[in-house]
N, C-alpha and C. Protein backbone atom coordinates (compact mmCIF):
# COMPACT_ATOMS: atom_id res chain seq x y z
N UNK A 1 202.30 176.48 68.67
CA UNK A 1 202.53 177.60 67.78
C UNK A 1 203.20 177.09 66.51
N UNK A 2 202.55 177.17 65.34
CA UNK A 2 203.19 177.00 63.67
C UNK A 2 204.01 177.68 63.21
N UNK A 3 204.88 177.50 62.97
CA UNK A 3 205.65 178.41 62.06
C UNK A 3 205.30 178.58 60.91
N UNK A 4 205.41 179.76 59.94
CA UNK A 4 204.69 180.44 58.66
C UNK A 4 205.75 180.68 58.34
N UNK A 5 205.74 180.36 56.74
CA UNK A 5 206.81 180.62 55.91
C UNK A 5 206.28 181.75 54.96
N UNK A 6 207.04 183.31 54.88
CA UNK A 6 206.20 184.02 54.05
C UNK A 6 206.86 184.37 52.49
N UNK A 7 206.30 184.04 51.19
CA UNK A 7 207.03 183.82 50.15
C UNK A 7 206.75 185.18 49.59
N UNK A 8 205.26 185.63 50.01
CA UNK A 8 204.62 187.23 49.21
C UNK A 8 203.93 188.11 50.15
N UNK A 9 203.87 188.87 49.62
CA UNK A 9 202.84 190.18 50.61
C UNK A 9 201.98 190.47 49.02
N UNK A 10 201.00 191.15 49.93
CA UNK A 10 199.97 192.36 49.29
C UNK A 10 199.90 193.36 49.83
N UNK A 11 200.29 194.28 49.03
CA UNK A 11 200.57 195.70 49.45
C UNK A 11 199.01 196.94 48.67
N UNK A 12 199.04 197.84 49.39
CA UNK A 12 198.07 198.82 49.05
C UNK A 12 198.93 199.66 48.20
N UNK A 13 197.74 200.84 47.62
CA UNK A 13 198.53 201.85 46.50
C UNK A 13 199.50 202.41 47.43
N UNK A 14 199.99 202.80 48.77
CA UNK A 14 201.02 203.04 49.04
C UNK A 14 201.96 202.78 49.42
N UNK A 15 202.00 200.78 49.11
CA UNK A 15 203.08 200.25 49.54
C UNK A 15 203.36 199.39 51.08
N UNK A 16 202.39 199.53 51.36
CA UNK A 16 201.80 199.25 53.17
C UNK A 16 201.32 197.79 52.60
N UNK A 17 202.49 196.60 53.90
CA UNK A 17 201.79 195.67 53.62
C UNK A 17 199.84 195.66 54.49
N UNK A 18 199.64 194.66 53.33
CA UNK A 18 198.37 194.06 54.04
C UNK A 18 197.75 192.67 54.08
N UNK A 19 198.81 191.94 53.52
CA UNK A 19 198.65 190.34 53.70
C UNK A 19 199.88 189.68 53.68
N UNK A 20 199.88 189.02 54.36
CA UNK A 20 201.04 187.77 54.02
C UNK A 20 200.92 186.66 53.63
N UNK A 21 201.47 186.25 52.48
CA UNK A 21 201.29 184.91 51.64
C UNK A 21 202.66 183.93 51.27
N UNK A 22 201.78 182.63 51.45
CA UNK A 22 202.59 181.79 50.81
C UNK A 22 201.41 181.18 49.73
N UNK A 23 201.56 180.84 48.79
CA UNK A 23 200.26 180.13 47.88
C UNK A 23 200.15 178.64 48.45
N UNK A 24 201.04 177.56 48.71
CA UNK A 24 200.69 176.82 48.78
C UNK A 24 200.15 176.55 50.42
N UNK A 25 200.01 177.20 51.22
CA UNK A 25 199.40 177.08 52.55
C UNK A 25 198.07 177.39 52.86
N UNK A 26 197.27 176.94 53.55
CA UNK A 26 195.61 176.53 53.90
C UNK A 26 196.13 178.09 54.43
N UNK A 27 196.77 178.87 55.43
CA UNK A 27 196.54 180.03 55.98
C UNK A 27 196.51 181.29 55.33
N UNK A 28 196.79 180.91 53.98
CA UNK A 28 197.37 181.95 53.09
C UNK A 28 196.08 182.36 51.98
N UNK A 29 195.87 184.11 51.83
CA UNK A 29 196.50 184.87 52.04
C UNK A 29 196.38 185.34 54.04
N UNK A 30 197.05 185.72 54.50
CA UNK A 30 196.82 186.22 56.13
C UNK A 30 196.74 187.76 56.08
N UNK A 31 195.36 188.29 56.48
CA UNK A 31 195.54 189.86 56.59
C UNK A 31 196.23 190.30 57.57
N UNK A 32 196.80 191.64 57.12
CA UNK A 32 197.93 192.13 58.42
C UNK A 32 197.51 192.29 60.02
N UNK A 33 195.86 192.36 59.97
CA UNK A 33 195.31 192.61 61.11
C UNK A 33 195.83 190.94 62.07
N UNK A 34 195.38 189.74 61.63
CA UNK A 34 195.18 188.62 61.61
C UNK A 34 196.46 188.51 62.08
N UNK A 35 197.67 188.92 61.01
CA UNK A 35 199.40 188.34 61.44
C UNK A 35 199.41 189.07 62.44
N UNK A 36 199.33 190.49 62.75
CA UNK A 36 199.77 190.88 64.15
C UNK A 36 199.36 190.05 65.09
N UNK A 37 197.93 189.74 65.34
CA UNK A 37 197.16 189.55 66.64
C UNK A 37 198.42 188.11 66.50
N UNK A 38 198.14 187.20 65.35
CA UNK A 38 199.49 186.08 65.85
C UNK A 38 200.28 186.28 66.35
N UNK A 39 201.34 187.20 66.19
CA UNK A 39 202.83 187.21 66.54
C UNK A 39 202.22 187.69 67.93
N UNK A 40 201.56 188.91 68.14
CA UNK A 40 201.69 189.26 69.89
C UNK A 40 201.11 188.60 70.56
N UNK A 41 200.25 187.21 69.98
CA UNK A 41 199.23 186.59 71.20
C UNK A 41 200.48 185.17 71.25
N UNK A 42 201.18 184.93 70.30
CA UNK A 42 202.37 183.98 70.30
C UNK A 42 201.08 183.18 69.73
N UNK A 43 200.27 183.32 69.02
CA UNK A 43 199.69 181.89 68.43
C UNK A 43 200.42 181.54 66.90
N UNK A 44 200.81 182.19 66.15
CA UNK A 44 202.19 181.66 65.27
C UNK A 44 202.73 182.73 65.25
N UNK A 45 204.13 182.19 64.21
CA UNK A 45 204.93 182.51 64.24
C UNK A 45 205.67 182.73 62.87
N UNK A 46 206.12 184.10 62.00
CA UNK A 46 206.18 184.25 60.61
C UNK A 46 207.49 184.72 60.10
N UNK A 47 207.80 184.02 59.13
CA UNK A 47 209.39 184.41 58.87
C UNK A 47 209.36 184.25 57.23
N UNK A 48 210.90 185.12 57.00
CA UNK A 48 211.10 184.90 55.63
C UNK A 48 211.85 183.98 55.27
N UNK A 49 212.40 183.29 54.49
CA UNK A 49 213.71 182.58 54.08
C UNK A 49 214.42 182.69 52.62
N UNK A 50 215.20 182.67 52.19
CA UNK A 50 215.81 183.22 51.01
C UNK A 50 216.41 181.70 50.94
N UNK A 51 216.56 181.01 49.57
CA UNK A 51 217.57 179.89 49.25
C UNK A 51 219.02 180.57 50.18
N UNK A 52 219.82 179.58 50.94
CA UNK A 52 220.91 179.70 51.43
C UNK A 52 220.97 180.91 52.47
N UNK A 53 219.92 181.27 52.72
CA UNK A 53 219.91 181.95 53.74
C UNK A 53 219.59 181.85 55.18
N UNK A 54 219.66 182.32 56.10
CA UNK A 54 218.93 182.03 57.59
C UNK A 54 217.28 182.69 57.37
N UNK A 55 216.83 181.88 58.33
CA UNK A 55 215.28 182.74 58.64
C UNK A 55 215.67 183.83 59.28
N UNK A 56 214.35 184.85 58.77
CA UNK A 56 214.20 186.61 59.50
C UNK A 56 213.18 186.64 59.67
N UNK A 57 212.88 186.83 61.27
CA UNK A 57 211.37 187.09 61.75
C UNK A 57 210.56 188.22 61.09
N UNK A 58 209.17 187.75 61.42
CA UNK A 58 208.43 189.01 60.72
C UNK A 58 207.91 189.62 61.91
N UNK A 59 208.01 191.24 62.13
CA UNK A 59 208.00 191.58 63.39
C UNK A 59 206.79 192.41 63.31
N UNK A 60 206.09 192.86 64.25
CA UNK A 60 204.94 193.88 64.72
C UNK A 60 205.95 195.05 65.25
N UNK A 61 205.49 196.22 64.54
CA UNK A 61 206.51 197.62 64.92
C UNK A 61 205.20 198.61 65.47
N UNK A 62 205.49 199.63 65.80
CA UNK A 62 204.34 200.50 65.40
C UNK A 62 204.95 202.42 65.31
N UNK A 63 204.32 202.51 64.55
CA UNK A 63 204.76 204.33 64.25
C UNK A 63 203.46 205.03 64.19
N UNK A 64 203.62 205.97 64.86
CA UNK A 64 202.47 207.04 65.15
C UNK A 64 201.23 206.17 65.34
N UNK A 65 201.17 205.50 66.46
CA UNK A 65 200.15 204.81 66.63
C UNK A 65 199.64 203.49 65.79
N UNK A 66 199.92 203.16 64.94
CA UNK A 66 199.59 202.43 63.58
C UNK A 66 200.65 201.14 63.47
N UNK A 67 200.40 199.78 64.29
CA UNK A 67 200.82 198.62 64.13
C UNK A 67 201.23 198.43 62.33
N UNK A 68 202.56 198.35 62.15
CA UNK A 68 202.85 197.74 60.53
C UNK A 68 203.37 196.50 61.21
N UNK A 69 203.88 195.46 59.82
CA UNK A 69 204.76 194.47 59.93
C UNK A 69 206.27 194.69 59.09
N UNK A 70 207.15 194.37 59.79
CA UNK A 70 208.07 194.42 58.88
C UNK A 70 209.57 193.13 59.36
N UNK A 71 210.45 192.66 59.19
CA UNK A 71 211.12 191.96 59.34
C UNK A 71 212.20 192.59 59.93
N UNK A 72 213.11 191.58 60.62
CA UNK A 72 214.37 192.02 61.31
C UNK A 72 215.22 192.71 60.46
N UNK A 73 216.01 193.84 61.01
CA UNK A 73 217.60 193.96 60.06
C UNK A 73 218.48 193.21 59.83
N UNK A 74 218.62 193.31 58.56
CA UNK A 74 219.78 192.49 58.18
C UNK A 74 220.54 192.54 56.90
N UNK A 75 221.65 192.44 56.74
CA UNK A 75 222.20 192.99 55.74
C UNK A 75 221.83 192.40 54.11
N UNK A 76 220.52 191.99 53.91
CA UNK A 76 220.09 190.90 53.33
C UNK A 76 218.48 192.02 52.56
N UNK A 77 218.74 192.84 51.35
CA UNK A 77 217.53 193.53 51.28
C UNK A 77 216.15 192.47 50.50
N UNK A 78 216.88 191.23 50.03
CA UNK A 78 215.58 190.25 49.53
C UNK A 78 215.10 189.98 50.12
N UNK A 79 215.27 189.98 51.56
CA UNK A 79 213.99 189.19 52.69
C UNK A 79 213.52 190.08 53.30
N UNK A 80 213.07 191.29 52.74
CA UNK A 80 212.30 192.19 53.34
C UNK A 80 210.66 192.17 52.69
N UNK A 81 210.26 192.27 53.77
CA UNK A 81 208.48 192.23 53.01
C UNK A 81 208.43 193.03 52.25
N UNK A 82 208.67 193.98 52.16
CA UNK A 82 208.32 195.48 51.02
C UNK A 82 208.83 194.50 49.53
N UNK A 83 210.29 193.74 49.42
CA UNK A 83 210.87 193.49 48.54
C UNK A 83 210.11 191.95 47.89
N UNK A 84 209.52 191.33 48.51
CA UNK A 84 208.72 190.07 48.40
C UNK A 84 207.54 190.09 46.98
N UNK A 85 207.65 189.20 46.47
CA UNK A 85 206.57 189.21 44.90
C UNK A 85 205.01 189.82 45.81
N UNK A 86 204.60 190.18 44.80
CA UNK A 86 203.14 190.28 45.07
C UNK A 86 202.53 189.34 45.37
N UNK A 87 201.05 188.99 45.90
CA UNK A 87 200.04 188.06 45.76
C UNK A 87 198.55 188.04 45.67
């Protein structure tokens, strides 16, 4: 299992990720369908990192039926996917 470093998302007109990116990686961009099936089949593994910060997993949630991704809590609002550059 690889670990993924995620630097950007792509989000839709309402803000819903739908890719996860780093530019300089062969896996990148990853559609959200693609990152889930990773994280729950354990075939990788995706996190954020901030300069001087710890890694924050990128997690599979789901609300009203509908698998999103979003990252652990933490008192840290830059390493949240929503908050991540575009790509």
């Amino acid at each position: 299992m690889a670990k993924r470093q995620v630097k950007a998302t792509r989000k839709d007109d309402d803000g819903d990720i739908t890719a996860l990116c780093n530019e300089w990686q062969t896996w990148s961009p990853r559609k959200k369908v693609d990152a889930i099936n990773d994280i729950e089949h354990g075939i990788h593994e995706y996190y954020v990192k901030e300069v001087g910060t710890q890694e924050v997993a990128v997690k599979v949630k789901s609300r009203g039926g509908k698998k999103y991704l979003t990252t652990e809590a933490d008192s840290n609002s830059g390493n949240n996917l929503d908050n991540l550059p575009n790509c």
